[in-house]
Each structure stands twice: as structure tokens, then as C-alpha cells.
C-alpha atoms as a PDB file:
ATOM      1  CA  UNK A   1      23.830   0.759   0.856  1.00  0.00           C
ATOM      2  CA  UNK A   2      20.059   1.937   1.545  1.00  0.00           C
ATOM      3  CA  UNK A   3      17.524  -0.383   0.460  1.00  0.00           C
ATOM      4  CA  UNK A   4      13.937  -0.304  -0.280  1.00  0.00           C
ATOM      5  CA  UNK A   5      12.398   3.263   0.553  1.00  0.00           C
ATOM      6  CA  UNK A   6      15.416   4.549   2.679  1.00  0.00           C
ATOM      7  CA  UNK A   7      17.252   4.147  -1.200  1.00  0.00           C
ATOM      8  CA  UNK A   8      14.704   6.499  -2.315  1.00  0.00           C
ATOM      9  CA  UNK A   9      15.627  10.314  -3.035  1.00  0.00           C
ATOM     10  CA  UNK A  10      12.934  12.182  -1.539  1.00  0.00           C
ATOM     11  CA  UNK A  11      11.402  15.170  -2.502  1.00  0.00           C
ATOM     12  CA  UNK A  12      10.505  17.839   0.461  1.00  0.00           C
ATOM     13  CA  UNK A  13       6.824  17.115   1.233  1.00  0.00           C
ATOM     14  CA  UNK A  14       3.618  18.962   0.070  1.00  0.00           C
ATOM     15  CA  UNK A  15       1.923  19.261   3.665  1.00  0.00           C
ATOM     16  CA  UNK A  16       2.773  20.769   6.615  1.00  0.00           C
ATOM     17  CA  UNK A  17       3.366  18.997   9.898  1.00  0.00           C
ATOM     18  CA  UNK A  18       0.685  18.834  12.433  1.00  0.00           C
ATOM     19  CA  UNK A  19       0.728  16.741  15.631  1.00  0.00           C
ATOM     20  CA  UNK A  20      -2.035  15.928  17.224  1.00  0.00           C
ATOM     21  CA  UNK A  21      -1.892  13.798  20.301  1.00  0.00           C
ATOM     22  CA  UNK A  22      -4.872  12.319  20.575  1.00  0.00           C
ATOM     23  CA  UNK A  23      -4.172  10.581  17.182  1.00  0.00           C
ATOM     24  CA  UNK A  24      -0.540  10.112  18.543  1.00  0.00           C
ATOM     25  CA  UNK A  25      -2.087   7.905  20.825  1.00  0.00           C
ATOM     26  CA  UNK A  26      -3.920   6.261  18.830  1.00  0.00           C
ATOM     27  CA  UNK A  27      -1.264   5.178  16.507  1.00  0.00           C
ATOM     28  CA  UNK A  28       0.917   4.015  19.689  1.00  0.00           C
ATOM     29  CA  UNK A  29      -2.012   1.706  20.723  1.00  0.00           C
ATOM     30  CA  UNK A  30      -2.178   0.148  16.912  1.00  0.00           C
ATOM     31  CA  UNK A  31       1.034   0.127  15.909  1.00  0.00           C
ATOM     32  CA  UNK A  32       3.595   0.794  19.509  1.00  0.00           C
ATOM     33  CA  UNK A  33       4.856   3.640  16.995  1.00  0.00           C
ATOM     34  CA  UNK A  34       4.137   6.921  15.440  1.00  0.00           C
ATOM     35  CA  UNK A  35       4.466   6.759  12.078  1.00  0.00           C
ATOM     36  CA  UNK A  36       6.392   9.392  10.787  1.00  0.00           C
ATOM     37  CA  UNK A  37       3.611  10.421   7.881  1.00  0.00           C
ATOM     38  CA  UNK A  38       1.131  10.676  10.758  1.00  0.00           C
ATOM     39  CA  UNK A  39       1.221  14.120  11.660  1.00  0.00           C
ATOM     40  CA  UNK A  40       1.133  14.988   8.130  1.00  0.00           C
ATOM     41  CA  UNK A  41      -1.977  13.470   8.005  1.00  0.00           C
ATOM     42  CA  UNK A  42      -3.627  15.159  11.094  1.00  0.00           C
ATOM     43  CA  UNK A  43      -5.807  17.841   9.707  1.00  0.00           C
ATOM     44  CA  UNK A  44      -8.141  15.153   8.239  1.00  0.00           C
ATOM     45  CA  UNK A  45      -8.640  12.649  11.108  1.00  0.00           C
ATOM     46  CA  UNK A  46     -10.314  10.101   9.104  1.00  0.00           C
ATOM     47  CA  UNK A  47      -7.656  10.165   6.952  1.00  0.00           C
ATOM     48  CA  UNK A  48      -4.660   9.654  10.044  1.00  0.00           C
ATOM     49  CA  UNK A  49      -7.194   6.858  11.567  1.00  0.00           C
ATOM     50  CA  UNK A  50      -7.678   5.023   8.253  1.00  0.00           C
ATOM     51  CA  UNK A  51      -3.934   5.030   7.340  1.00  0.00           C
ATOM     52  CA  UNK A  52      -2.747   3.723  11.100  1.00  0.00           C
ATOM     53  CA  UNK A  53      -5.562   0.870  10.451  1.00  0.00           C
ATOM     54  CA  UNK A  54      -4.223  -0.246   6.974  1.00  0.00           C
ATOM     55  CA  UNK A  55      -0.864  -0.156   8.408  1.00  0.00           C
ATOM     56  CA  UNK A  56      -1.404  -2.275  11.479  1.00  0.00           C
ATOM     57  CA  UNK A  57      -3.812  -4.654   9.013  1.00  0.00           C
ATOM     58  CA  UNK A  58      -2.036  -5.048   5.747  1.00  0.00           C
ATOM     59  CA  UNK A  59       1.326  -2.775   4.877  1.00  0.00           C
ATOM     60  CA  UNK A  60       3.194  -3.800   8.082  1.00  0.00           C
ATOM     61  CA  UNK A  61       2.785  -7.457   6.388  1.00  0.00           C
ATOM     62  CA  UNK A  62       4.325  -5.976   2.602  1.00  0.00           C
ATOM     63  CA  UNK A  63       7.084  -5.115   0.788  1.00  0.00           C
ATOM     64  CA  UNK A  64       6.559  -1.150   1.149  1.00  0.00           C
ATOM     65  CA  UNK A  65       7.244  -0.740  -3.100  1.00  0.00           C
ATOM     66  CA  UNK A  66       4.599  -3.870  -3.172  1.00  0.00           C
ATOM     67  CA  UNK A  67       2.113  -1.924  -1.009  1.00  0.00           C
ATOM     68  CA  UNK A  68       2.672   0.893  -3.500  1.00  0.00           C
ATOM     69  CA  UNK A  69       2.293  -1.103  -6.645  1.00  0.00           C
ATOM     70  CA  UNK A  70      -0.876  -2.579  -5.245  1.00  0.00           C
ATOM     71  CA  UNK A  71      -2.601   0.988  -4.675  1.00  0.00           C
ATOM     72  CA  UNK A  72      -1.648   1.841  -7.676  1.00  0.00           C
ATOM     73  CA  UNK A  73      -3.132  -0.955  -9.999  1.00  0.00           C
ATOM     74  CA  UNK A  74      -5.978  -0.929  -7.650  1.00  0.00           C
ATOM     75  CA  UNK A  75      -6.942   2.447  -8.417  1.00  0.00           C
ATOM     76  CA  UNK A  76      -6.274   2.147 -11.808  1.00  0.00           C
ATOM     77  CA  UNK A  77      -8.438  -0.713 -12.605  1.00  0.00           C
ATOM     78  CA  UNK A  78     -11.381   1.075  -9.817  1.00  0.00           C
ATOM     79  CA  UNK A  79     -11.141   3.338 -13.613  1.00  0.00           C
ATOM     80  CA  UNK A  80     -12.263   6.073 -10.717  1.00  0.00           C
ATOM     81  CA  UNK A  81     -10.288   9.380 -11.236  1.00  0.00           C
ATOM     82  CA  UNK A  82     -10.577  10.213  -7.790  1.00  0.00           C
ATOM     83  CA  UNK A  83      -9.230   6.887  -6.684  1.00  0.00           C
ATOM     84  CA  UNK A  84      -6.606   7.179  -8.946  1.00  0.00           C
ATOM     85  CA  UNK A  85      -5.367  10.767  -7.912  1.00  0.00           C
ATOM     86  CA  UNK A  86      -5.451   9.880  -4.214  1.00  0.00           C
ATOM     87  CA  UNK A  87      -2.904   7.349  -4.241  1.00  0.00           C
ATOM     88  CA  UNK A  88      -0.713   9.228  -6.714  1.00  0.00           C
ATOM     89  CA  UNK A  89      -1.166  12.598  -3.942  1.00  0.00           C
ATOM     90  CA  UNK A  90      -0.455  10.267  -1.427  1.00  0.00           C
ATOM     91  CA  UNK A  91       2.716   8.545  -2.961  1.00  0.00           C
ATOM     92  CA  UNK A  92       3.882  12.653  -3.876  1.00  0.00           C
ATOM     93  CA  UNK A  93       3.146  13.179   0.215  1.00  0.00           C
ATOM     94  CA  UNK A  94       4.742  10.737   1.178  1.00  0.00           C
ATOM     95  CA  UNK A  95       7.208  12.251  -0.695  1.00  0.00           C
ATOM     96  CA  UNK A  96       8.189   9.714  -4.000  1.00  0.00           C
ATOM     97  CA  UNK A  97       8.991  12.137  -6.944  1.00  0.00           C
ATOM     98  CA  UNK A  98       6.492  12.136 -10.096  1.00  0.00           C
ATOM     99  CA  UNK A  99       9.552  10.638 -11.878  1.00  0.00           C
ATOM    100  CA  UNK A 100       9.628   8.008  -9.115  1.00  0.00           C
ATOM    101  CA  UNK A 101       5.538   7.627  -9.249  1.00  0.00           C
ATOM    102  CA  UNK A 102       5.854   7.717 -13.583  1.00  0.00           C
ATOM    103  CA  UNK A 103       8.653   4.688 -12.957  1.00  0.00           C
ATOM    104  CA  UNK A 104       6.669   2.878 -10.753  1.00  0.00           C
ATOM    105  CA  UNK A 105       3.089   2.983 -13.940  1.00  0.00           C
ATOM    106  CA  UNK A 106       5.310   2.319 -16.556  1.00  0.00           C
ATOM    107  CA  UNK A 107       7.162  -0.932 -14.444  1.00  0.00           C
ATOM    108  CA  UNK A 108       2.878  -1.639 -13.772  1.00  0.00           C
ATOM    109  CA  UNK A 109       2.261  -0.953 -17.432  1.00  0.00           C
ATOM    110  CA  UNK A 110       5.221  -2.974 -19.264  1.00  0.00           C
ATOM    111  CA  UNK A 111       5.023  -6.227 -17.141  1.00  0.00           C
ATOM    112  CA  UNK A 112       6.806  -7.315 -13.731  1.00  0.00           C
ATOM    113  CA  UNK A 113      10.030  -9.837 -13.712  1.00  0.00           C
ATOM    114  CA  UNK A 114       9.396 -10.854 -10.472  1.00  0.00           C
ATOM    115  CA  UNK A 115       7.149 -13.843 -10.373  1.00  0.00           C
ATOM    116  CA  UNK A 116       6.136 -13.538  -6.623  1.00  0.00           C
ATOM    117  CA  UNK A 117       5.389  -9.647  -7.250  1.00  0.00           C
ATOM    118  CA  UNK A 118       3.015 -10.686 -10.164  1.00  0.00           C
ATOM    119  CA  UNK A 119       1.398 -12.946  -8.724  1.00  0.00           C
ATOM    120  CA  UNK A 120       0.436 -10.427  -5.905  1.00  0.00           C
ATOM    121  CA  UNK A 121      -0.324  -7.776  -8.512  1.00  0.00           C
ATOM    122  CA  UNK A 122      -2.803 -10.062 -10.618  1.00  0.00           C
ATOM    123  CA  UNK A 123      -4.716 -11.184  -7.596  1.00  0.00           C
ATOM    124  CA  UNK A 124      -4.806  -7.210  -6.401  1.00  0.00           C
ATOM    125  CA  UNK A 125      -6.379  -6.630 -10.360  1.00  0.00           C
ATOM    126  CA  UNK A 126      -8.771  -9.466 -10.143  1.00  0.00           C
ATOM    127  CA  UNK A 127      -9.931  -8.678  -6.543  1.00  0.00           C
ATOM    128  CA  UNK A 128     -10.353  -4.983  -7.796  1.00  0.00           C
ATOM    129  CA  UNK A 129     -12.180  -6.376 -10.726  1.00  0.00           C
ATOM    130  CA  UNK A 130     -14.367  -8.323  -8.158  1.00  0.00           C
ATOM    131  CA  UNK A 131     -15.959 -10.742 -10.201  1.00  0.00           C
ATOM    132  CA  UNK A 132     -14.733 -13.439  -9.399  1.00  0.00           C
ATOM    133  CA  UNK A 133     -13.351 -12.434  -6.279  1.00  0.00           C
ATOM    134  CA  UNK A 134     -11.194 -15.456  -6.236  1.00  0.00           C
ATOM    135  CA  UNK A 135     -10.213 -18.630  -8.251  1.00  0.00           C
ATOM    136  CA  UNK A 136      -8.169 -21.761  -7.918  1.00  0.00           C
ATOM    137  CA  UNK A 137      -6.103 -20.736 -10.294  1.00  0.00           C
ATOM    138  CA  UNK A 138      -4.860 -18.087  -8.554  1.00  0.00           C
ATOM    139  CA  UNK A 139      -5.044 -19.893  -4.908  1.00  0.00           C
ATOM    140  CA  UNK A 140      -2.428 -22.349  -6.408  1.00  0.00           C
ATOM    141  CA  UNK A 141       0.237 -19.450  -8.186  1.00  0.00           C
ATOM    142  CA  UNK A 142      -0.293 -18.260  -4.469  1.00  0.00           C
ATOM    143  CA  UNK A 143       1.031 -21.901  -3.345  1.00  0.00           C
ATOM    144  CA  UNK A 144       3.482 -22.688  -6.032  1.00  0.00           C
ATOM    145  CA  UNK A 145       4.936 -18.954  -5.385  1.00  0.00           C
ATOM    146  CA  UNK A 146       4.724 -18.393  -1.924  1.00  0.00           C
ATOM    147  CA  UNK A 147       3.298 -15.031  -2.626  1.00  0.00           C
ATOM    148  CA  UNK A 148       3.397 -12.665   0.016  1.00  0.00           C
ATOM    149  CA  UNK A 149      -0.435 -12.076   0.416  1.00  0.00           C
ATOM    150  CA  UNK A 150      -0.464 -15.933   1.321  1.00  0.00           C
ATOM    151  CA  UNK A 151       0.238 -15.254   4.843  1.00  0.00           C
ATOM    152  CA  UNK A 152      -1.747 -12.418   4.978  1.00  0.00           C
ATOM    153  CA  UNK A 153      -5.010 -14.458   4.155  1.00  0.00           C
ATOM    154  CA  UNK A 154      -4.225 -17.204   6.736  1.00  0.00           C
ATOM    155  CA  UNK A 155      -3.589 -15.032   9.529  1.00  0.00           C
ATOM    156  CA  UNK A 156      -6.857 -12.754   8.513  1.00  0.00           C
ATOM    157  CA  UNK A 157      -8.636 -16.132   8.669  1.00  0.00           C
ATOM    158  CA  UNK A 158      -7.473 -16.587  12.102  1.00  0.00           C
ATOM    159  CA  UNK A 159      -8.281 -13.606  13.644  1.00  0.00           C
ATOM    160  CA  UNK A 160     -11.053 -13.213  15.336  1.00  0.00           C
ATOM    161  CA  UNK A 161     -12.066  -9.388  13.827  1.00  0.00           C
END
């Protein structure tokens, strides 16, 4: 049985394939892999560059339907249409199905049953929010949780970047 995105039936996607090695490269210096979105991405370098970075920085770290779920309330709580219609384009390139992207709102929308996942979503709406960026409240659901982002803040800490 597939789990996670390999479960996921995937529609054929919107954009044409366009290596570029240079960007190749790049990715195999970040990550020691070419994602296979990359060349995808390739006709707006920015674009290829800033997805490899997130990916070494923060998604390699998450659950890849947490990563999604995150972008998405993000961009919905930015209240930026642009925002907003970026991540949805880039779940639909990635190649989730608008039934699979309408799933995913309406599971945002109606409440999560996972306590870890919410935790990670309400911290991604109040850091979105900005103001504050953090309380103790949430520091200690991160605790009594062990929500996922808890690593990624102590290892961020640590870094020297």
C-alpha cells in the first residue's frame, strides 16, 4: 500500500519539462538530489532556486501533506489573493487534483483530529498573523505534543546561517 503522496492519484501536470543544468547543479549541491518538480520549475529561476532552498530548510524536515496544509493556511490568513492562488497553482503543478486541493480547505476549514497536526497548523496561523509572533502558550502545546516544528526551531537555533 502507497502512503503519503505516492497514495495520491495524480493528475498529468500543467507545465512542460525543462532541464536546465546549471540549476541541476544547484539542487545536487543543496539537496544531493534533483527534485523531480525541478525542471518544471526552470523557466523562472527564482522560482527553481527558492523551492530547492525551502526544501533543503524546512519541507525535507515535514510531513509532505503537513507542508501542504501549512502553505495553504498561510496564504489564506496572508488574505492576499495572489498568495493564495500561488500555492493552490503550485499544489495543481505539482500535480494534486482540485478535488484533492478542495479536500485538503475543507479538512483546514472544518477542524483537524490530529492533535500534533493542529498544533503545527495554529502556530503556522499565528506566525502568519504575526502579532505576536510567539507565545508560551503555544511553546508548551509544542512540548506537551512533540509537534513536528519543535525540532525544526532547535536545529534553526543551532545553525550558524
Amino acid at each position: 500500500m502507497k502512503s503519503g503522496m505516492l497514495g495520491i492519484e495524480w493528475a498529468p501536470c500543467l507545465l512542460e519539462l525543462r532541464p536546465d543544468r546549471a540549476l541541476e547543479a544547484f539542487a545536487r549541491r543543496e539537496l544531493g538530489i534533483v527534485p523531480p518538480d525541478l525542471p518544471y520549475l526552470t523557466p523562472c529561476p527564482w522560482l527553481a532556486r527558492a523551492a530547492v532552498t525551502f526544501h533543503q530548510r524546512l519541507a525535507s524536515r515535514l510531513d509532505p501533506h503537513l507542508a501542504d496544509a501549512i502553505a495553504l493556511v498561510v496564504s489564506h490568513e496572508n488574505s492576499c489573493r495572489f498568495c493564495y492562488a500561488t500555492v493552490r497553482a503550485l499544489l495543481r503543478i505539482e500535480g494534486m487534483s482540485e478535488t484533492r486541493v478542495q479536500e485538503l480547505e475543507a479538512r483546514l476549514d472544518g477542524g483537524l483530529n490530529e492533535p500534533r497536526i493542529a498544533a503545527a497548523i495554529a502556530f503556522a496561523r499565528q506566525m502568519a498573523r504575526s502579532a505576536p509572533l510567539t507565545d508560551a502558550g503555544i511553546a508548551s502545546d509544542w512540548k506537551r505534543l512533540g509537534s513536528p516544528l519543535t525540532s525544526i526551531g532547535r536545529s534553526r537555533s543551532s545553525s550558524p546561517t
